[in-house]
Protein backbone atom coordinates (compact mmCIF):
# COMPACT_ATOMS: atom_id res chain seq x y z
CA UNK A 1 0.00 0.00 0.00
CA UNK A 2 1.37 3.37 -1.34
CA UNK A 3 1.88 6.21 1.99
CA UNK A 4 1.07 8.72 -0.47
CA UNK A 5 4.46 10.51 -0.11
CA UNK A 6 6.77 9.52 -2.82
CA UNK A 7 5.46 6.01 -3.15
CA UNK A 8 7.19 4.43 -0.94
CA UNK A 9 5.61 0.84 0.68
CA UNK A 10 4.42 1.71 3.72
CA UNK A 11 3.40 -0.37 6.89
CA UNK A 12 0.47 -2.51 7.06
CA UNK A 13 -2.10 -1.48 9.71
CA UNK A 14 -2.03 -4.51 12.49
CA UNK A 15 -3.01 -5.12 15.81
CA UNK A 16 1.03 -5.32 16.73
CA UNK A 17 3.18 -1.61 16.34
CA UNK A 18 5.58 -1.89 13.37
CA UNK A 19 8.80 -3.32 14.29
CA UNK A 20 12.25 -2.82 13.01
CA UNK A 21 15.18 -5.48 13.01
CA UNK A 22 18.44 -4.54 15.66
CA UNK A 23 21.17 -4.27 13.12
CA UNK A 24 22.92 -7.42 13.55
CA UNK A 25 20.82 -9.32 15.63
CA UNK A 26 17.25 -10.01 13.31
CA UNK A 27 15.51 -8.98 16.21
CA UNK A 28 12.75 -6.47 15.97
CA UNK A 29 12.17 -3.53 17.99
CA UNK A 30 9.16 -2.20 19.34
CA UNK A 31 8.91 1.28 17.42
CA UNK A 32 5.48 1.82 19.05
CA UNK A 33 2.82 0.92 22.00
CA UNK A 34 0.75 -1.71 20.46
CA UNK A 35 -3.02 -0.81 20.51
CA UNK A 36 -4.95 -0.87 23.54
CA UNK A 37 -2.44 -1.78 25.61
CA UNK A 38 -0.72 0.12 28.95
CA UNK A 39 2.00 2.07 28.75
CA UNK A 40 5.21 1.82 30.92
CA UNK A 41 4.89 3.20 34.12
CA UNK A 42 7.55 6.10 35.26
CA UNK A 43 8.87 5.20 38.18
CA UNK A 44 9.25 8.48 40.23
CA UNK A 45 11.02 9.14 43.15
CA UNK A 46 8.59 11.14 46.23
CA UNK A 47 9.48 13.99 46.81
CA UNK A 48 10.92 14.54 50.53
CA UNK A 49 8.33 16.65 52.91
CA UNK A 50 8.90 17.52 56.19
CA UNK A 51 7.24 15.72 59.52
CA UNK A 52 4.28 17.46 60.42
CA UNK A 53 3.43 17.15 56.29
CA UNK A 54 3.77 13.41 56.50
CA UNK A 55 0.92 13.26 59.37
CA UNK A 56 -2.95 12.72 58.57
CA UNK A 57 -5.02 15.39 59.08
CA UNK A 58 -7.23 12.76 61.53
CA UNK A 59 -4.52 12.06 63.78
CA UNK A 60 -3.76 16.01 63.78
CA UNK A 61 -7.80 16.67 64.71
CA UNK A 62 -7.34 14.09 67.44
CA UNK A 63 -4.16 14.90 69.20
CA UNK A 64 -6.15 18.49 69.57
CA UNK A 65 -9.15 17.15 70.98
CA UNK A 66 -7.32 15.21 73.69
CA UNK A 67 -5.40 18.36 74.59
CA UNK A 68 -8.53 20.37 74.97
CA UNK A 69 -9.99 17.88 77.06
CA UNK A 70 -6.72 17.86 79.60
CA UNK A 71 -7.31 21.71 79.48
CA UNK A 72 -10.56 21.94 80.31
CA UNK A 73 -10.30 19.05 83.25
CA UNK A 74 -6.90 21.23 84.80
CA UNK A 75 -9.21 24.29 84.65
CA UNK A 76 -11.92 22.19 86.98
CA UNK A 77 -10.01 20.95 89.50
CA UNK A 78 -8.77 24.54 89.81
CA UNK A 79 -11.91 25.78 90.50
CA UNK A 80 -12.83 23.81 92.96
CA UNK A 81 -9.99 23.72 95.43
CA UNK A 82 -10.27 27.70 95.29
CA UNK A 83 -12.93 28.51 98.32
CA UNK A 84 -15.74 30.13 96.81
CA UNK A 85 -16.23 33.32 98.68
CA UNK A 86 -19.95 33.16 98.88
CA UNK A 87 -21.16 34.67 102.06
CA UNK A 88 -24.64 32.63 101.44
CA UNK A 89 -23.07 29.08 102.35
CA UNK A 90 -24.93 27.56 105.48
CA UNK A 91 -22.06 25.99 106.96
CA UNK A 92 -19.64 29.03 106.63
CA UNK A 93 -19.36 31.60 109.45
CA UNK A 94 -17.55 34.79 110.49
CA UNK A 95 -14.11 33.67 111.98
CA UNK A 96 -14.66 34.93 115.09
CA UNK A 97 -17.76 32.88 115.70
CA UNK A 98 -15.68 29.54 115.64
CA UNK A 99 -13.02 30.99 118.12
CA UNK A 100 -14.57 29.21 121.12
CA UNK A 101 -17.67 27.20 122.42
CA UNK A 102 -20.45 29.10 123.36
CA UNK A 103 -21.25 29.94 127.08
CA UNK A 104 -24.92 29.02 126.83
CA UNK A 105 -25.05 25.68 127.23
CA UNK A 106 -28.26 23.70 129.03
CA UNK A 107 -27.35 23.31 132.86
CA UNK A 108 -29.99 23.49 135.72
CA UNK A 109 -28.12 25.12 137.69
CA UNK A 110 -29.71 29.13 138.53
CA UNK A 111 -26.06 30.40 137.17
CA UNK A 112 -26.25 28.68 133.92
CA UNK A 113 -30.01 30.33 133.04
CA UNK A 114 -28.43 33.40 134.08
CA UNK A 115 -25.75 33.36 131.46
CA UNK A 116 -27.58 32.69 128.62
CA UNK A 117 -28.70 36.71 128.33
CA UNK A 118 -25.19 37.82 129.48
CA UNK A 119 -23.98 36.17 126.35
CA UNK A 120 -26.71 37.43 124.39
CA UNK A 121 -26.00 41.22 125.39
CA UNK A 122 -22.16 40.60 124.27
CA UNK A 123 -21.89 39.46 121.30
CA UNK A 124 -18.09 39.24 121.75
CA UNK A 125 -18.48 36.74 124.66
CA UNK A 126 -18.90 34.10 121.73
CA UNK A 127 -15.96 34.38 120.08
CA UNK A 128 -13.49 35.67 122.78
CA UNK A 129 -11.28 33.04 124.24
CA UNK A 130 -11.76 33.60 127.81
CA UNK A 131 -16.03 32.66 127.06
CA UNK A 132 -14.74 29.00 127.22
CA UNK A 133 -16.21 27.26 130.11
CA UNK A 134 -14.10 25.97 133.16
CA UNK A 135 -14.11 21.75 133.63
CA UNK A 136 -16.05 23.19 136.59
CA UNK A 137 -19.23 24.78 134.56
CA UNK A 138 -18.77 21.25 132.75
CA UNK A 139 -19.24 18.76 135.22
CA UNK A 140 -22.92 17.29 136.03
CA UNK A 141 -25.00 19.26 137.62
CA UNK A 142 -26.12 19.13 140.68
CA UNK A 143 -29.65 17.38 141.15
CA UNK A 144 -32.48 20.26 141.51
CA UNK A 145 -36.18 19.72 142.75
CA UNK A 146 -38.00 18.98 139.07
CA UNK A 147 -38.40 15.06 140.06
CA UNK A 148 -39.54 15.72 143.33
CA UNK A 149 -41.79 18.28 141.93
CA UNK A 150 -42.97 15.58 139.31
CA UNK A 151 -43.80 13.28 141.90
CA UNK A 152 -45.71 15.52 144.39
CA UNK A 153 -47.88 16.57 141.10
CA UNK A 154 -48.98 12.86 140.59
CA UNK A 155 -52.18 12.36 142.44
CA UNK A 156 -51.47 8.79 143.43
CA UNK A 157 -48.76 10.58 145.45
CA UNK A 158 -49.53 12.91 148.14
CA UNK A 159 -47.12 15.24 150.31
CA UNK A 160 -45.09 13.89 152.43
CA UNK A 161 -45.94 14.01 156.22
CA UNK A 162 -43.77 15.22 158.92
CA UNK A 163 -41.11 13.26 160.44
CA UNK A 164 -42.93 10.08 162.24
CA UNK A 165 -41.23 6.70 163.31
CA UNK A 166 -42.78 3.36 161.89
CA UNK A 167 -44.83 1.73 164.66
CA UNK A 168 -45.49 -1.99 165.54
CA UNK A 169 -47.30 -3.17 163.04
CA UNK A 170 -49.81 -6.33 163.47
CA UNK A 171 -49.06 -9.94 162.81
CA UNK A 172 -46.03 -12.21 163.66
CA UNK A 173 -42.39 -11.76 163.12
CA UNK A 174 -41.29 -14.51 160.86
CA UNK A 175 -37.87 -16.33 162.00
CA UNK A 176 -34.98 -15.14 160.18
CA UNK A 177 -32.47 -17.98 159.08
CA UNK A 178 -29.43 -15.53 158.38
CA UNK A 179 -28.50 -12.72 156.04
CA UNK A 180 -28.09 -11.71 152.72
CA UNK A 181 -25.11 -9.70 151.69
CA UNK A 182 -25.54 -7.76 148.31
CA UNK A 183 -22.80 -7.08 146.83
CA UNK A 184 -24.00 -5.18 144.18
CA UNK A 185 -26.23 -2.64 146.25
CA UNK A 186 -23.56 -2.57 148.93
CA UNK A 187 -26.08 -4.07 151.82
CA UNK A 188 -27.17 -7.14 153.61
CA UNK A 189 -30.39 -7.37 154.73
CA UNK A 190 -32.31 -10.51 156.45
CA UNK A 191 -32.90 -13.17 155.28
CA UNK A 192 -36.46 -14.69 156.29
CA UNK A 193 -36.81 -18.43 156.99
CA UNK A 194 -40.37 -20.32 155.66
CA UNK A 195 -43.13 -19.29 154.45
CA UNK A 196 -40.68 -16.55 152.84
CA UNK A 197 -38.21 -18.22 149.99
CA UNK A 198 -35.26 -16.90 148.07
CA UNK A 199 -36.74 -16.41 144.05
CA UNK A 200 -35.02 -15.20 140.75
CA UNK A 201 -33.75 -11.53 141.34
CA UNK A 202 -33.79 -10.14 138.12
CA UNK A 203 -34.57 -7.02 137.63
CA UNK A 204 -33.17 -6.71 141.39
CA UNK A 205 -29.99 -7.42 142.90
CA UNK A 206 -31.96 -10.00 145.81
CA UNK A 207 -35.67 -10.96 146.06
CA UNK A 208 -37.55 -13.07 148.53
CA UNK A 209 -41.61 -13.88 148.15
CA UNK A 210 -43.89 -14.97 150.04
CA UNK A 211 -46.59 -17.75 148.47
CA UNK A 212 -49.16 -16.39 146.13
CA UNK A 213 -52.65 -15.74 147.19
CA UNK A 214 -55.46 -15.54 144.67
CA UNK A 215 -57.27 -12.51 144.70
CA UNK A 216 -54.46 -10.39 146.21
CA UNK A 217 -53.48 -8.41 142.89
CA UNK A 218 -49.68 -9.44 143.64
CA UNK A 219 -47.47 -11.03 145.42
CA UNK A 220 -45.38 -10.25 148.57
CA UNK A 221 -41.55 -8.98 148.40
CA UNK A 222 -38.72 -8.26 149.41
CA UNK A 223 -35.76 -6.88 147.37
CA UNK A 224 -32.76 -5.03 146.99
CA UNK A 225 -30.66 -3.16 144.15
CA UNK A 226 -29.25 0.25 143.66
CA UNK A 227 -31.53 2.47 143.77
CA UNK A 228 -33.13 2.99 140.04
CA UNK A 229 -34.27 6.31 140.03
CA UNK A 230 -32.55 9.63 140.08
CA UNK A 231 -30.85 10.38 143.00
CA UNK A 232 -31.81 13.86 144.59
CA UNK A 233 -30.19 16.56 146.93
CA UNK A 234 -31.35 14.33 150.06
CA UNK A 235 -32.03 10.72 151.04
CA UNK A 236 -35.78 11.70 151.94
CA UNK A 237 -36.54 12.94 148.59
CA UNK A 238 -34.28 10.27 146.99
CA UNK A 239 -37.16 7.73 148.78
CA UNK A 240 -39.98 9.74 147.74
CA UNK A 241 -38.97 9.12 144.19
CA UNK A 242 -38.61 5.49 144.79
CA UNK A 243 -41.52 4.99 146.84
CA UNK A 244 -43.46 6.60 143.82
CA UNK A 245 -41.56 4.07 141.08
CA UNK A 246 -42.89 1.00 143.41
CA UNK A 247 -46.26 2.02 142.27
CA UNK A 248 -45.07 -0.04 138.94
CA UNK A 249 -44.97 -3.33 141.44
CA UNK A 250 -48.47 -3.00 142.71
CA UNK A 251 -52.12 -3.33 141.08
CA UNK A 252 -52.67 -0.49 138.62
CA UNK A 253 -54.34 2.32 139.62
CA UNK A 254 -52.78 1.98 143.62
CA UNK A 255 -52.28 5.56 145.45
CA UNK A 256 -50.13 5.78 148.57
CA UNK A 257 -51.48 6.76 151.62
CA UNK A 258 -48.10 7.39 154.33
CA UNK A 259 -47.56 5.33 157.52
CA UNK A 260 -44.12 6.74 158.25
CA UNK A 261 -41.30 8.79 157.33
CA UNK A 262 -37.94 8.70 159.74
CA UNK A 263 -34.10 8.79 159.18
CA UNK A 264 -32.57 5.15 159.89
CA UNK A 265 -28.55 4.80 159.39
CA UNK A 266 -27.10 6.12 157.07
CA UNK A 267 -30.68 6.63 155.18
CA UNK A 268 -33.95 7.50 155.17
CA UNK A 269 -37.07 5.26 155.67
CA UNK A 270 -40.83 5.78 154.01
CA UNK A 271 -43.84 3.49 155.11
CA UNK A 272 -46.71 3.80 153.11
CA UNK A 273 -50.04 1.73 151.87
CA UNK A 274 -50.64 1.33 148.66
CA UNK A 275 -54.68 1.31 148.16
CA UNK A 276 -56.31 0.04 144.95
CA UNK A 277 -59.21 -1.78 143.59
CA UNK A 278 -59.44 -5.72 142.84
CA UNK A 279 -62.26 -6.79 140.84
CA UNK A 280 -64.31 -3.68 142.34
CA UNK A 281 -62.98 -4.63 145.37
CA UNK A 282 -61.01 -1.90 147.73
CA UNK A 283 -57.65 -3.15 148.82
CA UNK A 284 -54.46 -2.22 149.95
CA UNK A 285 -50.62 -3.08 150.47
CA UNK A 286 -48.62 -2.59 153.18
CA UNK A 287 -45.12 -1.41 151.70
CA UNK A 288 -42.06 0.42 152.86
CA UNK A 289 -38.76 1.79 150.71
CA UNK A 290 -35.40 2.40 152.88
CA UNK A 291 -32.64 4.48 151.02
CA UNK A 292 -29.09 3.65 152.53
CA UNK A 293 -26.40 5.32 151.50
CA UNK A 294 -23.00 3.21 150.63
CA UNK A 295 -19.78 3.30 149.12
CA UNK A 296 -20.66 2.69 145.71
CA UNK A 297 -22.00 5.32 143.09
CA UNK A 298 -25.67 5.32 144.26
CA UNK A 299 -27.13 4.78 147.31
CA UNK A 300 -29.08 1.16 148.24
CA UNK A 301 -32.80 0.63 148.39
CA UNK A 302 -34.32 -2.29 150.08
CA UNK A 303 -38.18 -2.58 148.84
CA UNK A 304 -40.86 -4.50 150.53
CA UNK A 305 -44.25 -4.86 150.02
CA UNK A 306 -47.23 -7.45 151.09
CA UNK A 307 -50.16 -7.08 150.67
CA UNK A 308 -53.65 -7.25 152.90
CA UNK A 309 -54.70 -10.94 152.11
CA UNK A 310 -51.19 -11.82 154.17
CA UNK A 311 -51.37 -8.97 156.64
CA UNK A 312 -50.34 -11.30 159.53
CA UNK A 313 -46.73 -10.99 157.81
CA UNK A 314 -46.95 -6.91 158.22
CA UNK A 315 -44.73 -7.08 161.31
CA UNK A 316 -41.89 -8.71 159.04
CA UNK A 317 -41.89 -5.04 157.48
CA UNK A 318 -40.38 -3.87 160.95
CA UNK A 319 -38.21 -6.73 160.93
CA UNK A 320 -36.71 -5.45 157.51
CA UNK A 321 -36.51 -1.64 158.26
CA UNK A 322 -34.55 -2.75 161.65
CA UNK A 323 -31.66 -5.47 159.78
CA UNK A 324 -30.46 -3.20 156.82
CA UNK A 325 -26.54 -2.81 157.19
CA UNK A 326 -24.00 -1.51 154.68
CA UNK A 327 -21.96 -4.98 153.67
């Protein structure tokens, strides 16, 4: 096939790129790309960039978030070991007002009520250091005349009489087979031989009973402990107070009605009845409280009681009010 251009043969159009022979070898040699098929890829050296270039933009975004974060935590903690300021906090005060307790604490004693508008005329008496009270303002007070009061202002118990010794009262002395020492009251008392009997103390320290009687609302004791009431200014008032808390061992609704009321050793003595009702019935106790006092924190309180079905055993009362000795 002519080119067209001076008649020479040109190359016949193929799939494969004309070829020419290497001089000396017969070999051809690709002149061209053959059609449709990839070309030779360049192989091209990167250029060199510097450090922060070679990082991701995602890593970059995320190494700032973390930082921001730690920022914004610092800042935080900051704040909040910084004291506030605010006046308006409940628990904050002025720094006097901490510089010492305050003067006006609860006492019955006529001094203490009296300080309470000393302190509130001076304000300074809070915070000054010499408002502090003394270990002696601090101890317990001393016992005032609120229980007695209490106990006059029940109706089952009535004032007290004057002084009066504890007669002979009727029935038969039982025999007494030896003594009880109570260790725990600091006292020994007697100890009665039959029909009385030794029985489970608890909640005393000693008990003795007579037998039960039907009918009779209780039954007949005698017992010993520390005394478990507050102890007053006096012995006499410290029995008063006891007499009144033996109402809990008789018949419900019992009043006392006093027999006696005399100083023994080292105590005080109350004899009393205790009246109530059985069954619409009236009848009555005979009872007594002694109040000894004895080495140990609180004085002793021997407790009888027996009542009218068994009233030939009254004269054992006398027998009781006559043995108690500190052990």
């Amino acid at each position: 096939m002519l080119d067209g251009l001076g008649g020479t043969q040109g190359t016949q159009e193929t799939d494969v790129a004309p070829t020419d022979e290497v001089a000396g070898t017969g070999a051809p040699e690709m002149t061209g790309t053959a059609r449709g098929a990839r070309p030779a890829l360049r192989v091209v050296k990167p250029l060199k960039r510097s450090r922060i270039g070679d990082l991701r933009m995602k890593v970059v975004y995320r190494v700032l978030a973390v930082a921001v974060v730690l920022i914004a935590a610092a800042v935080a903690v900051v704040a909040g070991l910084l004291p506030s300021g605010s006046p308006e906090q409940p628990d904050e005060g002025r720094p006097g007002q901490i510089a010492a307790p305050s003067t006006a604490a609860p006492s019955s004693g006529p001094t203490s009520s009296a300080a309470v508008p000393a302190a509130a005329s001076n304000p300074t008496a809070v915070s000054s250091p010499t408002a502090v009270s003394s270990p002696t303002a601090e101890a317990a007070p001393a016992p005032d005349d609120s229980a007695v009061k209490a106990a006059l202002a029940d109706p089952r118990v009535p004032e007290l009489p004057a002084d009066k010794r504890l007669g002979r009262l009727p029935g038969k002395a039982s025999s007494s087979k030896s003594r009880i020492s109570d260790e725990k009251s600091g006292v020994s008392l007697i100890r009665f031989g039959k029909p009385w009997k030794p029985y489970g103390a608890s909640p005393f320290a000693t008990r003795q009973v007579l037998p039960p009687v039907r009918g009779a609302g209780h039954r007949a004791m005698l017992v010993s402990c520390p005394v478990p009431t507050l102890v007053q200014a006096t012995l006499k008032d410290t029995a008063l107070i006891a007499a009144r808390w033996t109402l809990n061992h008789h018949p419900k609704g019992g009043r006392i009605s006093w027999v006696a009321s005399q100083p023994i050793k080292d105590g005080w003595l109350l004899a009393y009845k205790v009246v109530y009702k059985m069954k619409g019935k009236a009848r009555s106790s005979m009872a007594a409280v002694a109040v000894t006092e004895v080495a140990g924190s609180k004085p002793a309180l021997v407790f009888v009681t027996i009542p009218d079905s068994q009233r030939t055993r009254w004269r054992d009362i006398n027998t009781v009010a006559t043995s108690i000795r500190p052990v």
